[in-house]
C-alpha atoms as a PDB file:
ATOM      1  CA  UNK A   1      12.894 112.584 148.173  1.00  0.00           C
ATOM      2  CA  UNK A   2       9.911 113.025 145.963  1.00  0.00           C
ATOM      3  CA  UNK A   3      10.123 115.779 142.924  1.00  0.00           C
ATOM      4  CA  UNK A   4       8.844 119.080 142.877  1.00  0.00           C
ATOM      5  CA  UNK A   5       6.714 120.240 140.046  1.00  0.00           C
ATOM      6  CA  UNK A   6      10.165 121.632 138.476  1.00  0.00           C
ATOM      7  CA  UNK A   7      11.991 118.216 138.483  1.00  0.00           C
ATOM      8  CA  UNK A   8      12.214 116.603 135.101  1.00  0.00           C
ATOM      9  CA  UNK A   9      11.085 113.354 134.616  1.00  0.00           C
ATOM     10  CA  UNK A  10      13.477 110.079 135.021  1.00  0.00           C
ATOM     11  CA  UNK A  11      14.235 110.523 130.818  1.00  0.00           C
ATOM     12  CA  UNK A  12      12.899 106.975 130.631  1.00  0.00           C
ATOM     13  CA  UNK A  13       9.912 107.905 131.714  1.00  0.00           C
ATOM     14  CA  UNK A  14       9.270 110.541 128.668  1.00  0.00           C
ATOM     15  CA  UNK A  15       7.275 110.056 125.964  1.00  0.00           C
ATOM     16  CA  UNK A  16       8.921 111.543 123.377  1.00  0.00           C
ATOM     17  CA  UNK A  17      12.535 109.525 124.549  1.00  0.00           C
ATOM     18  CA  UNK A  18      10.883 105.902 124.785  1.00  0.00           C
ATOM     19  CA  UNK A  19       9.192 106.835 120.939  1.00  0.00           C
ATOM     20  CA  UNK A  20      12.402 107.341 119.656  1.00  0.00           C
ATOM     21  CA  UNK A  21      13.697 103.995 121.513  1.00  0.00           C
ATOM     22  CA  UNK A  22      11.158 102.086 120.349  1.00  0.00           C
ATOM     23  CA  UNK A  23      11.783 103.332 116.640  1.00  0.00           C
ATOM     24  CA  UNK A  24      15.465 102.548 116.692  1.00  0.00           C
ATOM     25  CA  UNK A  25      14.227  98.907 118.133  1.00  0.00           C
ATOM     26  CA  UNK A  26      12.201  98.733 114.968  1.00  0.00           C
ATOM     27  CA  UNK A  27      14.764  99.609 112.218  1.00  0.00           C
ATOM     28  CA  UNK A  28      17.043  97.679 113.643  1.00  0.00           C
ATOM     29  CA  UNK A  29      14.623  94.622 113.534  1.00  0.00           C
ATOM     30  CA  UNK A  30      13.655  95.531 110.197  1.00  0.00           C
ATOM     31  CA  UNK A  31      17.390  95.549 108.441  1.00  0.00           C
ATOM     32  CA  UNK A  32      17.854  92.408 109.992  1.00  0.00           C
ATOM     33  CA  UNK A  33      14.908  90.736 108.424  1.00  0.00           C
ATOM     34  CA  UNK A  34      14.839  92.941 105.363  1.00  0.00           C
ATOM     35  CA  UNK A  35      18.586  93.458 105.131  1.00  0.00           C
ATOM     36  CA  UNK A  36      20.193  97.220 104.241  1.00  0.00           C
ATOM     37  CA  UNK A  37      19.061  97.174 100.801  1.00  0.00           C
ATOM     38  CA  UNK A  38      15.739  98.816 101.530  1.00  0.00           C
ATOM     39  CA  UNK A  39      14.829 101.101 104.178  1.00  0.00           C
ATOM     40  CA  UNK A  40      12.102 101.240 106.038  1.00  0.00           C
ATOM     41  CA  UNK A  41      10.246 104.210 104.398  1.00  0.00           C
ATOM     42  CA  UNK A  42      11.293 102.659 101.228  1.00  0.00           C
ATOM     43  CA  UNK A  43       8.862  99.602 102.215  1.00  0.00           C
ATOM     44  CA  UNK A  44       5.962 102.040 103.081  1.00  0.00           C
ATOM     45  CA  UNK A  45       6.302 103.431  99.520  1.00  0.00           C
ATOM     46  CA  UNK A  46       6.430 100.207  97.740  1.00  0.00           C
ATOM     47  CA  UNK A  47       3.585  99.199  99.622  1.00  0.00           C
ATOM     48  CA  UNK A  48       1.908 101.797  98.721  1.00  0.00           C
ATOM     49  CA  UNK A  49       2.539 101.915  95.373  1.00  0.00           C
ATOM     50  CA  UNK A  50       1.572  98.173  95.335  1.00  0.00           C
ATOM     51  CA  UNK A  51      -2.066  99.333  97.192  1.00  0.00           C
ATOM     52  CA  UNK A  52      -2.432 101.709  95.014  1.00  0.00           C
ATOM     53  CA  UNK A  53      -1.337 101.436  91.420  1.00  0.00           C
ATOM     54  CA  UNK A  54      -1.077 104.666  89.882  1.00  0.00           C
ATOM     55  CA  UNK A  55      -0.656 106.641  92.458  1.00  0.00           C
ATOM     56  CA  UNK A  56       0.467 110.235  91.937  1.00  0.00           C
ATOM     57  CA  UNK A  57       3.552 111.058  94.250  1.00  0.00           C
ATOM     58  CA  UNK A  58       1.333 113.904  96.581  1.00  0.00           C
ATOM     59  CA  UNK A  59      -1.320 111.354  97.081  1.00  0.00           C
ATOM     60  CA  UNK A  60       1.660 108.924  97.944  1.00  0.00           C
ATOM     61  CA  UNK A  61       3.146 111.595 100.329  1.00  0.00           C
ATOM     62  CA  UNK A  62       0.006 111.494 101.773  1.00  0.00           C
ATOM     63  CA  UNK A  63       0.026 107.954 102.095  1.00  0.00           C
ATOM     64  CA  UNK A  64       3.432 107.372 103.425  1.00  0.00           C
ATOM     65  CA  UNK A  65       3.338 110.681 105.671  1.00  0.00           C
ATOM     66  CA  UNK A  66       6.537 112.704 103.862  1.00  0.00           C
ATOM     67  CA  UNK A  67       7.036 115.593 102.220  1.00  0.00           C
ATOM     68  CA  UNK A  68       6.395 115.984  98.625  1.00  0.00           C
ATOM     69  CA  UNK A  69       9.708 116.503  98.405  1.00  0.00           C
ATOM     70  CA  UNK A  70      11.322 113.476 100.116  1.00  0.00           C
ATOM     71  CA  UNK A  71       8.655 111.414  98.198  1.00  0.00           C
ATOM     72  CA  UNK A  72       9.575 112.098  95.100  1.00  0.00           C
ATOM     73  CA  UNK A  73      13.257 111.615  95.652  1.00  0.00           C
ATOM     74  CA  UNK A  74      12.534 108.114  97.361  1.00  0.00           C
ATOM     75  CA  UNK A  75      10.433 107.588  94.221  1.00  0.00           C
ATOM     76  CA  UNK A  76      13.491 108.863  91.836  1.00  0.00           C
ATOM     77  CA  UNK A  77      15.910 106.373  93.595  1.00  0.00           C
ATOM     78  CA  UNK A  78      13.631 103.536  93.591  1.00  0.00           C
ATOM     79  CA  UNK A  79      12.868 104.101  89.832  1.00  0.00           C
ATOM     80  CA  UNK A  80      16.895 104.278  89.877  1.00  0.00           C
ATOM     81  CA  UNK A  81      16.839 100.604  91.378  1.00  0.00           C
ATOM     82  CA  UNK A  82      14.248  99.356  88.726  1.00  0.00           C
ATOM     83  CA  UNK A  83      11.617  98.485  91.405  1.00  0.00           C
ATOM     84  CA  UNK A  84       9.373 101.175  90.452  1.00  0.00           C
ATOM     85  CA  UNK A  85       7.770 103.006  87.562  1.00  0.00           C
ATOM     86  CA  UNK A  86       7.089 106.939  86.841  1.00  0.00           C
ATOM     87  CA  UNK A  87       4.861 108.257  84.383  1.00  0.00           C
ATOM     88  CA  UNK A  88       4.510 111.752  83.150  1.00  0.00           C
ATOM     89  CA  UNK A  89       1.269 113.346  83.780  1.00  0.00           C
ATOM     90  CA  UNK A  90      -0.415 116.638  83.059  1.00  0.00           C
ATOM     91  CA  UNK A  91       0.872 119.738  85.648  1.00  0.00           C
ATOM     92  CA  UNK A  92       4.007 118.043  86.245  1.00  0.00           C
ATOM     93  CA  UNK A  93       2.524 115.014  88.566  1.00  0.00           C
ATOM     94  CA  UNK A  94       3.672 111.412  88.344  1.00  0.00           C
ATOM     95  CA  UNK A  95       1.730 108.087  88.005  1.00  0.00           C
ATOM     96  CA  UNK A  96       3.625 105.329  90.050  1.00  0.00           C
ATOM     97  CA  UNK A  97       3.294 101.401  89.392  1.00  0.00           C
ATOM     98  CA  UNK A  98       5.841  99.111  90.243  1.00  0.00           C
ATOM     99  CA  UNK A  99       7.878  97.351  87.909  1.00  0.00           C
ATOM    100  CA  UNK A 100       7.919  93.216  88.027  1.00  0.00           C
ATOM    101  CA  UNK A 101      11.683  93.461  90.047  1.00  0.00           C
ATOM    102  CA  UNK A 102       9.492  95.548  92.335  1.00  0.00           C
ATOM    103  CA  UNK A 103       6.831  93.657  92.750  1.00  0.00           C
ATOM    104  CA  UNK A 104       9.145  90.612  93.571  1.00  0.00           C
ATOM    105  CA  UNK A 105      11.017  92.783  96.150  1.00  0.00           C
ATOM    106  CA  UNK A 106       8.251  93.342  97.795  1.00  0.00           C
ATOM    107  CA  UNK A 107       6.496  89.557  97.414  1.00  0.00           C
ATOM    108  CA  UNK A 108      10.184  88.448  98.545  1.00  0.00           C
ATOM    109  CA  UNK A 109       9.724  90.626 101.472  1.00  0.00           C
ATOM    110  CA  UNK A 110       6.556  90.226 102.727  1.00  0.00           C
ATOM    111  CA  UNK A 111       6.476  86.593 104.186  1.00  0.00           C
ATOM    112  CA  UNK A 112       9.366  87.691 106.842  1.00  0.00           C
ATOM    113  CA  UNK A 113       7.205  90.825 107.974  1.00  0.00           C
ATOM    114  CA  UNK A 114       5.037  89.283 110.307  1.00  0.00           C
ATOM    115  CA  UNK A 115       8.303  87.883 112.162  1.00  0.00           C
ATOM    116  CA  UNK A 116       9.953  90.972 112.327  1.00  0.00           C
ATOM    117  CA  UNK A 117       6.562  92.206 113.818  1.00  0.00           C
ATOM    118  CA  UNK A 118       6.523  89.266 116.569  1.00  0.00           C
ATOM    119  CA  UNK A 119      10.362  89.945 117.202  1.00  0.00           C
ATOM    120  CA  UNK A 120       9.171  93.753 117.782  1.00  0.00           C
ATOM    121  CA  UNK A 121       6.011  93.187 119.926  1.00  0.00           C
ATOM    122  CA  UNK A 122       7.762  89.892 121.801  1.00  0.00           C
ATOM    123  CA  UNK A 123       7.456  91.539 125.229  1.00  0.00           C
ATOM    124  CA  UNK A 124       3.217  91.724 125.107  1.00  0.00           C
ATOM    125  CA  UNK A 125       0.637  89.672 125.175  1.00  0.00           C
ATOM    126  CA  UNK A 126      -2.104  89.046 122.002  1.00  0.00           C
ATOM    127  CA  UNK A 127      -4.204  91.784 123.559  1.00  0.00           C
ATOM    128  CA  UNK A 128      -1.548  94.212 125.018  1.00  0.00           C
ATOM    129  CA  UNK A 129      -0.557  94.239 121.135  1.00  0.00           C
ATOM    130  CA  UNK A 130      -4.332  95.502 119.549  1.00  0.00           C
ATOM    131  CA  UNK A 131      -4.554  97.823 122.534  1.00  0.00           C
ATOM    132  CA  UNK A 132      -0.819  99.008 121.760  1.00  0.00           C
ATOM    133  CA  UNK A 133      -1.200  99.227 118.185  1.00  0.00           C
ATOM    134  CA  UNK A 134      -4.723 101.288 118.762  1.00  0.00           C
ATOM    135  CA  UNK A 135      -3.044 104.061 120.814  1.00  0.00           C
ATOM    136  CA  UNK A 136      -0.154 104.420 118.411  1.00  0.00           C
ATOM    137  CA  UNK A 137      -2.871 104.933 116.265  1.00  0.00           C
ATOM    138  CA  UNK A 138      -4.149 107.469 117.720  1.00  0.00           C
ATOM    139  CA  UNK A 139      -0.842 109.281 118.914  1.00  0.00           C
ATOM    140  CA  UNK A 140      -0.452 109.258 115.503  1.00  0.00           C
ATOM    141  CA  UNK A 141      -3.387 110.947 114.680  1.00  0.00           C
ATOM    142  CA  UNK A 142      -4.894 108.192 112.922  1.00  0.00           C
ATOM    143  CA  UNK A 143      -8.629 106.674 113.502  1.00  0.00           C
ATOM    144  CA  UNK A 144      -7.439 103.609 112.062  1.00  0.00           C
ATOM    145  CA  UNK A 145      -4.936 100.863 110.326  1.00  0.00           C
ATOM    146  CA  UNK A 146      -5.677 101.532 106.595  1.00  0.00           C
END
């Protein structure tokens, strides 16, 4: 019987549902290359940081796309873990460097994230991957990859 123009879609078939699926596919891949010691958005942030040395936490926000306010408590409890540095600055802004025990987090991390990456994309081909990737992109409201 096919659907009127009032029948929901089959849920799998929704944008918004398969997004979410496809971001629980990708934590999960990433705590079990990375482990549950760092999250996810914790990564983004030391990469950042690690980009960027010196970074004020609004520019990081920015970066990252949070909230001043999450940022700076991300930033807080990675300076509580010793894997990042906050400086003081004039009108109440912080300058952000990472400390050495961050900088070997992340060096000790980043050889495994192109695996987790192949684990994630598996299911496409070379090309289906750049053309995926792309229209994330621009879902995301992106131009392109920084």
């Amino acid at each position: 019987m096919p659907r009127t123009p009032t029948d929901p879609q089959p849920l799998v078939a929704e944008p918004g549902h398969l997004i979410r699926r496809a971001h629980q596919r990708a934590v999960a891949l990433f705590a079990e290359h990375h482990g549950r010691h760092i999250t996810p958005v914790q990564y983004a942030v030391l990469r950042a940081v690690h980009a960027e040395p010196g970074l004020d936490q609004v520019t990081l926000a920015e970066r990252v796309a949070l909230d001043t306010s999450t940022t700076a408590d991300i930033a807080t409890r990675l300076e509580a873990k010793g894997w990042l540095h906050r400086e003081l600055l004039p009108r109440r802004q912080r300058s952000l460097r990472l400390s050495d025990e961050g900088q070997a987090v992340l060096a000790e991390m980043l050889p495994r994230v192109n695996a987790m990456y192949d684990d994630l994309l598996g299911p496409l081909s070379a090309a289906e991957r750049g053309a995926f990737l792309a229209l994330l992109q621009r879902v995301a409201g992106l131009d392109a990859a920084p």
